[in-house]
Structure formats: C-alpha cells, structure tokens
N, C-alpha and C. Protein backbone atom coordinates (compact mmCIF):
# COMPACT_ATOMS: atom_id res chain seq x y z
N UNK A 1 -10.23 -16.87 -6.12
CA UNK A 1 -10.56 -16.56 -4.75
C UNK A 1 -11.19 -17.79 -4.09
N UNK A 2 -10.91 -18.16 -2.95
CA UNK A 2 -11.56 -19.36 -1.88
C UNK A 2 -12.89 -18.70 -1.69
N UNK A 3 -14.35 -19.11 -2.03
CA UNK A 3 -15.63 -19.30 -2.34
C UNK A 3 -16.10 -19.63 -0.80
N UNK A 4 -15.18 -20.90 -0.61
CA UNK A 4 -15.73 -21.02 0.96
C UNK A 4 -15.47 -20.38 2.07
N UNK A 5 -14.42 -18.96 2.00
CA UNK A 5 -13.86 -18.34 3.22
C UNK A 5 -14.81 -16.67 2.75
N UNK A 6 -14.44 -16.23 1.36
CA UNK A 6 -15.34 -15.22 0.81
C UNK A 6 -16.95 -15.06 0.52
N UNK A 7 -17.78 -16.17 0.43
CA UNK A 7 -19.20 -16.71 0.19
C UNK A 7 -19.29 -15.70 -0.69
N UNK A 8 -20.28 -14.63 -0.36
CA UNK A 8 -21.17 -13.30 -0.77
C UNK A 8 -20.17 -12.55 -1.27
N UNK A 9 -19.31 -12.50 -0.41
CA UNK A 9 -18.18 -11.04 -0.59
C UNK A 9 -17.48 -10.81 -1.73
N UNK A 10 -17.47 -11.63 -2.46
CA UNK A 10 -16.22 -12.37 -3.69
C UNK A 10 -17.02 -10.61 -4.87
N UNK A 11 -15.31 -10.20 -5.18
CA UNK A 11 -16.11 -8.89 -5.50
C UNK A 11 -14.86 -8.98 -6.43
N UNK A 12 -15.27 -8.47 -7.98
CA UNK A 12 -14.15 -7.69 -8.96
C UNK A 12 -12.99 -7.30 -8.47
N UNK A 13 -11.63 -7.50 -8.82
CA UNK A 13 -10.54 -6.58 -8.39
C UNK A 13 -10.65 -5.58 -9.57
N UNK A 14 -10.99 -5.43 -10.11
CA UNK A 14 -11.41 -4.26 -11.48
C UNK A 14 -12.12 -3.00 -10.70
N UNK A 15 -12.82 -3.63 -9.74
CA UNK A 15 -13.84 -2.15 -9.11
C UNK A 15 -12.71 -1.63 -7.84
N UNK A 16 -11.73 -2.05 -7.51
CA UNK A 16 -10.59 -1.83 -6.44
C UNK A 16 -10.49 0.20 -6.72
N UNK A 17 -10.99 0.56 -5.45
CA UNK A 17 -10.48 2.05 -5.99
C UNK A 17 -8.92 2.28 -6.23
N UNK A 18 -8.68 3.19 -6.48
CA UNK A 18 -7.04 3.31 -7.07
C UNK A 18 -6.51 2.33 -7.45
N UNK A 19 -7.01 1.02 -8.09
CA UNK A 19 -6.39 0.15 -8.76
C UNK A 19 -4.91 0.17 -9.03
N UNK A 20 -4.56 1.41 -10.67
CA UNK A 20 -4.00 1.09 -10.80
C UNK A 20 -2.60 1.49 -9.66
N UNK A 21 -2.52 2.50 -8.81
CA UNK A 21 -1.56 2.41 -7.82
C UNK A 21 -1.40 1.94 -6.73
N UNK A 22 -2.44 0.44 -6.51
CA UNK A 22 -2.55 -0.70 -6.05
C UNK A 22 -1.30 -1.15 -6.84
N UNK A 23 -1.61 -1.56 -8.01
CA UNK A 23 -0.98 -2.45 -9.10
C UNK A 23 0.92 -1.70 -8.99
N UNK A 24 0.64 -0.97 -8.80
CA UNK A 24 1.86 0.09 -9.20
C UNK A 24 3.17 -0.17 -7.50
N UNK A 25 1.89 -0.23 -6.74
CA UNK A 25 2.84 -0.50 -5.18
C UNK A 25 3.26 -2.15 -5.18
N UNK A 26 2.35 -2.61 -5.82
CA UNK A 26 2.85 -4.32 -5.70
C UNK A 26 4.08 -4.36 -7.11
N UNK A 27 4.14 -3.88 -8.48
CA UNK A 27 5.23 -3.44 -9.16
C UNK A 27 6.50 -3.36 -8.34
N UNK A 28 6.37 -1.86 -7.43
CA UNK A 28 7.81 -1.65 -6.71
C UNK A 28 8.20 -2.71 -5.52
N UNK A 29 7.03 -3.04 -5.10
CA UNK A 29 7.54 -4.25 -3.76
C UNK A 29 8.30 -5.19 -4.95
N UNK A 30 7.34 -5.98 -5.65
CA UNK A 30 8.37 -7.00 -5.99
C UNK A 30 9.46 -6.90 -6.65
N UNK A 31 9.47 -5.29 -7.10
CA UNK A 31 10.97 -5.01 -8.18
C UNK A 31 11.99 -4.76 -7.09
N UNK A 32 12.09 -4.68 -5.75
CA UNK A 32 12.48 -4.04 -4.53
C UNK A 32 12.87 -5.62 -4.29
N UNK A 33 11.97 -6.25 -3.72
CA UNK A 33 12.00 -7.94 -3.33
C UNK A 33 12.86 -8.71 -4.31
N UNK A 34 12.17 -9.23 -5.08
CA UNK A 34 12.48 -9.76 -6.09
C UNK A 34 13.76 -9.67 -7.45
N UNK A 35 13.95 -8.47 -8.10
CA UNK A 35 14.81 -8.26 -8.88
C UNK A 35 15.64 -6.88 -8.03
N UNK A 36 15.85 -7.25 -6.95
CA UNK A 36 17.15 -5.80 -6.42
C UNK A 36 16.82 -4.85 -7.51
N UNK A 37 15.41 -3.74 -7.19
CA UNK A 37 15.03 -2.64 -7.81
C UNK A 37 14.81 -2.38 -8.95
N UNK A 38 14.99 -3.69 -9.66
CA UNK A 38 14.51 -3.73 -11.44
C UNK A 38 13.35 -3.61 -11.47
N UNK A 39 12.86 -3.07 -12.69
CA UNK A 39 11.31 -3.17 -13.12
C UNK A 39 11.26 -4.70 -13.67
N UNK A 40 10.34 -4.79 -14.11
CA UNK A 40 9.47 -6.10 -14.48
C UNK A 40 10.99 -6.33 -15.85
N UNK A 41 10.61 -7.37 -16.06
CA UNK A 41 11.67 -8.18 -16.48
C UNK A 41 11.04 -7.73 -18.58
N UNK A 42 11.60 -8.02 -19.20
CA UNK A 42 10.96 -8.21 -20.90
C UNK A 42 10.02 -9.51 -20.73
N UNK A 43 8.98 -9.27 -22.24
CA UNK A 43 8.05 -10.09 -21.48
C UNK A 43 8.36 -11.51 -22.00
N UNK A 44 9.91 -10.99 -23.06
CA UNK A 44 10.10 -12.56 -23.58
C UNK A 44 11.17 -13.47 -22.24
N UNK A 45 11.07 -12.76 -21.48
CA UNK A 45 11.79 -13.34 -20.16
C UNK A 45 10.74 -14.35 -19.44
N UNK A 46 9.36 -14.41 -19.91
CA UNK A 46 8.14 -14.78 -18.91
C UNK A 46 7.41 -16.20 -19.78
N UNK A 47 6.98 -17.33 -19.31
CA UNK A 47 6.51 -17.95 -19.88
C UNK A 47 5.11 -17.74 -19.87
N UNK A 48 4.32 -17.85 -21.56
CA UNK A 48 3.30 -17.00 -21.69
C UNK A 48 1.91 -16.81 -20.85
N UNK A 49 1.93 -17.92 -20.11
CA UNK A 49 0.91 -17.28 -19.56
C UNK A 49 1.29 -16.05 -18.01
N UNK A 50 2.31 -16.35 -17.95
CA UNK A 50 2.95 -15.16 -16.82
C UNK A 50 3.49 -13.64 -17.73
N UNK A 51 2.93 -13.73 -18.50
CA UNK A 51 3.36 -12.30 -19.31
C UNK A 51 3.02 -11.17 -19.27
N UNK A 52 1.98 -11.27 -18.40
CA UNK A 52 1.37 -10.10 -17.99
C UNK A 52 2.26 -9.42 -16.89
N UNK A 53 3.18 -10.13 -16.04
CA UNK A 53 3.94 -9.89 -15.31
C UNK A 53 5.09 -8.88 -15.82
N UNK A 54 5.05 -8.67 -17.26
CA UNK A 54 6.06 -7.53 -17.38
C UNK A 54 5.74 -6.22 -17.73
N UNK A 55 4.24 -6.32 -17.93
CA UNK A 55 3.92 -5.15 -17.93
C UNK A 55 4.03 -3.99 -17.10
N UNK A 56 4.78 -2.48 -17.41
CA UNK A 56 5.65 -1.89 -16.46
C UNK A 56 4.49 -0.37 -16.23
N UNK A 57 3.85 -0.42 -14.31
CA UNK A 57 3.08 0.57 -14.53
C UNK A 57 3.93 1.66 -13.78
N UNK A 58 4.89 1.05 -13.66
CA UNK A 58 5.88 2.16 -13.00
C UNK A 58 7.03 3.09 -14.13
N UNK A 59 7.00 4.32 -14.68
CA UNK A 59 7.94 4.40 -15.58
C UNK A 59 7.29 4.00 -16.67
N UNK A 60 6.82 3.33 -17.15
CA UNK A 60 6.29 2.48 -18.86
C UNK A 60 6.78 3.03 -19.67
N UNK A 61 7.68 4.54 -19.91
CA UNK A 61 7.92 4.79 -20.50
C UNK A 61 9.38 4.90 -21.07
N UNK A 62 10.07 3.48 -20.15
CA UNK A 62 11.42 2.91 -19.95
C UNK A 62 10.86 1.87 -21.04
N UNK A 63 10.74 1.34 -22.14
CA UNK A 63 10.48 0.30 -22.97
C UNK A 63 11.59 -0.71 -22.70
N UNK A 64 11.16 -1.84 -22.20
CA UNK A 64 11.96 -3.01 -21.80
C UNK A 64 12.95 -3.85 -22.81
N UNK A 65 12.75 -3.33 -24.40
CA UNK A 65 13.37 -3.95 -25.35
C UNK A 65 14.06 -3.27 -25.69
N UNK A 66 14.36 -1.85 -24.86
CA UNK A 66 15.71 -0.57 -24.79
C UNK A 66 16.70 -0.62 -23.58
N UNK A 67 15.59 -1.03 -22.18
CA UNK A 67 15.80 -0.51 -21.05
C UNK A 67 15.51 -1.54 -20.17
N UNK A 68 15.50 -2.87 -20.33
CA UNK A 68 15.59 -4.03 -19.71
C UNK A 68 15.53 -4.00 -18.17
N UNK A 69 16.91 -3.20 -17.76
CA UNK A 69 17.21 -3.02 -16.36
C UNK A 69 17.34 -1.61 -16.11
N UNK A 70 16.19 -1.00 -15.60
CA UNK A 70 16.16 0.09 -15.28
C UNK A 70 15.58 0.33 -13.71
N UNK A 71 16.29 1.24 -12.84
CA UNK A 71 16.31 1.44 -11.13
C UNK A 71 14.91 2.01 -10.96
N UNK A 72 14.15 2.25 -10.29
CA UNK A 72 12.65 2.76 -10.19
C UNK A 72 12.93 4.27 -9.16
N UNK A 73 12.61 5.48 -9.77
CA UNK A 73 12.58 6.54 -9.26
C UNK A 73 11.23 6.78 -8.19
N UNK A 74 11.00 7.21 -7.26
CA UNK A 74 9.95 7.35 -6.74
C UNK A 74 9.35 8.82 -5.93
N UNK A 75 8.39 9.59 -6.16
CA UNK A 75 8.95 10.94 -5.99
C UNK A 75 7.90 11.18 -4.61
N UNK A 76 8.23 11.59 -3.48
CA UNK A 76 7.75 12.24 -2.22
C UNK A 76 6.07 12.36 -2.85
N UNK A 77 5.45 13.09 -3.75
CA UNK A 77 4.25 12.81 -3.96
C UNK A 77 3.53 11.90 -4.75
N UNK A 78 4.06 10.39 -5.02
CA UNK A 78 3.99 9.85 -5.08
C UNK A 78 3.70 8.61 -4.40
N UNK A 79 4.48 8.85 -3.61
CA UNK A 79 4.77 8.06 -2.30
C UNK A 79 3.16 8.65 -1.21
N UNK A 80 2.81 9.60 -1.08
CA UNK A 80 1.49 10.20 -0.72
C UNK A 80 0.59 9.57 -1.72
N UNK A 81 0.53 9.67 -2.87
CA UNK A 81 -0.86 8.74 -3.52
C UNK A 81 -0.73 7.62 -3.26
N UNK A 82 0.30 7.02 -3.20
CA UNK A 82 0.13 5.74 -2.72
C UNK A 82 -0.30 5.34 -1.21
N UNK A 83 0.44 5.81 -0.22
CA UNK A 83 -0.37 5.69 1.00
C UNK A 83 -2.07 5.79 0.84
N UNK A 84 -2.43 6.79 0.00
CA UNK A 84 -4.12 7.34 0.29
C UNK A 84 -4.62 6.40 -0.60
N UNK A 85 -3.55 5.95 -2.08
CA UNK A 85 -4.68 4.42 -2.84
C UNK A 85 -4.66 3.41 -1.59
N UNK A 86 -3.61 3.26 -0.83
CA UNK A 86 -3.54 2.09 -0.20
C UNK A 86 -4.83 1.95 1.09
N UNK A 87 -4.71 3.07 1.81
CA UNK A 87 -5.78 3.77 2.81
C UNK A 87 -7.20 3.33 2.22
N UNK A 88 -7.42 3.59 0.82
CA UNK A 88 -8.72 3.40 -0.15
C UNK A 88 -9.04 2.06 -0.11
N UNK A 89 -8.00 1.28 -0.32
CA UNK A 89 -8.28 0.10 -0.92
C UNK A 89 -8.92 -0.64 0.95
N UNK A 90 -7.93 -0.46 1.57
CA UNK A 90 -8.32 -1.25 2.67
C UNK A 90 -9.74 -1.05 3.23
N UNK A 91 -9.95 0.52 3.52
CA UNK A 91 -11.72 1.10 3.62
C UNK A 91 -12.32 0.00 2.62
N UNK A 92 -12.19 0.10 1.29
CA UNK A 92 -13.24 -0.70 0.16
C UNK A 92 -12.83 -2.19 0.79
N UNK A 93 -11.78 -2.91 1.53
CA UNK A 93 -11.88 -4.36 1.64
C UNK A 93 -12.86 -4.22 3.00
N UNK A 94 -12.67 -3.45 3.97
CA UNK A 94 -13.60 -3.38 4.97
C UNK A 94 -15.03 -3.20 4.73
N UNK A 95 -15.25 -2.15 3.59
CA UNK A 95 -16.64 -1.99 3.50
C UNK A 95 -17.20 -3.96 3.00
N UNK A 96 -16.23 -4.30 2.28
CA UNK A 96 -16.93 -5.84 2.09
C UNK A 96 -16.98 -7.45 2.38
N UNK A 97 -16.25 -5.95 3.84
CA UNK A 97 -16.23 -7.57 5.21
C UNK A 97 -15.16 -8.32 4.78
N UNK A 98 -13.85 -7.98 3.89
CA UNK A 98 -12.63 -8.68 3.96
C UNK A 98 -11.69 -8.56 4.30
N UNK A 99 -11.54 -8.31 4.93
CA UNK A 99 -10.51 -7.91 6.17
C UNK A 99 -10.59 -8.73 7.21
N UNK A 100 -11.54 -9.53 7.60
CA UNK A 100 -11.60 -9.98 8.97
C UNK A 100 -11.70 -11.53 8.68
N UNK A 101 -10.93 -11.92 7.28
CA UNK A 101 -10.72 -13.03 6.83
C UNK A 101 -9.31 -13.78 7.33
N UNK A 102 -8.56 -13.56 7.61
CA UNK A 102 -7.34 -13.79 7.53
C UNK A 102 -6.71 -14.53 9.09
C-alpha cells in the first residue's frame, strides 16, 4: 500500500468484512476478463510466487488437476451476497476514510 496517500488508514485486508466473497467477485471478474470464463488456471501454470493465483474460491470443488477448464456457474442468490459483501466492503473502506483517495 502507498504510506504516503494512506498515512493512518493503512488497515489489514484480512479484517475486510466478507472477505472471502470480495476474493470470490475478483475470481469471476478476472476468470470473465482474463481467461473467457475459466477458473484460475493449475497452479503449475503460475510462476511460484504467483501461485496463489490459482487458488479456486469459486467451485473449489472442480480440482484443477481433473478440471483445468471449467465455466463458472453463478446462482441469483449468490449474485445477492455478493452485491451486500460488496455494499460491506465499501461502508468498511469509508468508515476508514478510503474512498476519498483516488
């Protein structure tokens, strides 16, 4: 994080409410963006320090050394927790004055 634009504010992404369907909406953007609707790639596809990048919080239970290329299902209430993690997260960047960084 830039120290000189955040000072005080510089806060855990670990304490992020709804984390992990934070983590889970940036998953489908870039599997959407990036790989035309694939999940995260195998992680022997990643050089190691980017390996964390294949970890799959969408589905996980598609194992990538079976299911490599698999389409991402997404279900109407799903799509609702995610709006309300997303809603969460922005309140928690406002409550710590980061939002008005940019």
């Amino acid at each position: 994080m830039n120290t000189d634009l955040l000072g005080d504010a510089i806060t855990n992404v670990e304490n992020w409410p709804y984390r992990r369907e934070i983590l889970e909406i940036k998953e489908l953007a870039e599997g959407f963006k990036h790989r035309h609707r694939l999940q995260p790639l195998p992680d022997d596809c990643y050089q190691p320090r980017h390996r964390p990048n294949s970890i799959r919080r969408v589905e996980p239970g598609n194992r990538a050394d079976e299911n490599p290329f698999v389409g991402y299902l997404v279900t109407q209430p799903q799509v609702a927790q995610y709006i309300q993690a997303f809603e969460e997260l922005l309140r928690w960047l406002s409550s710590k004055d980061m939002l008005g960084l940019m």
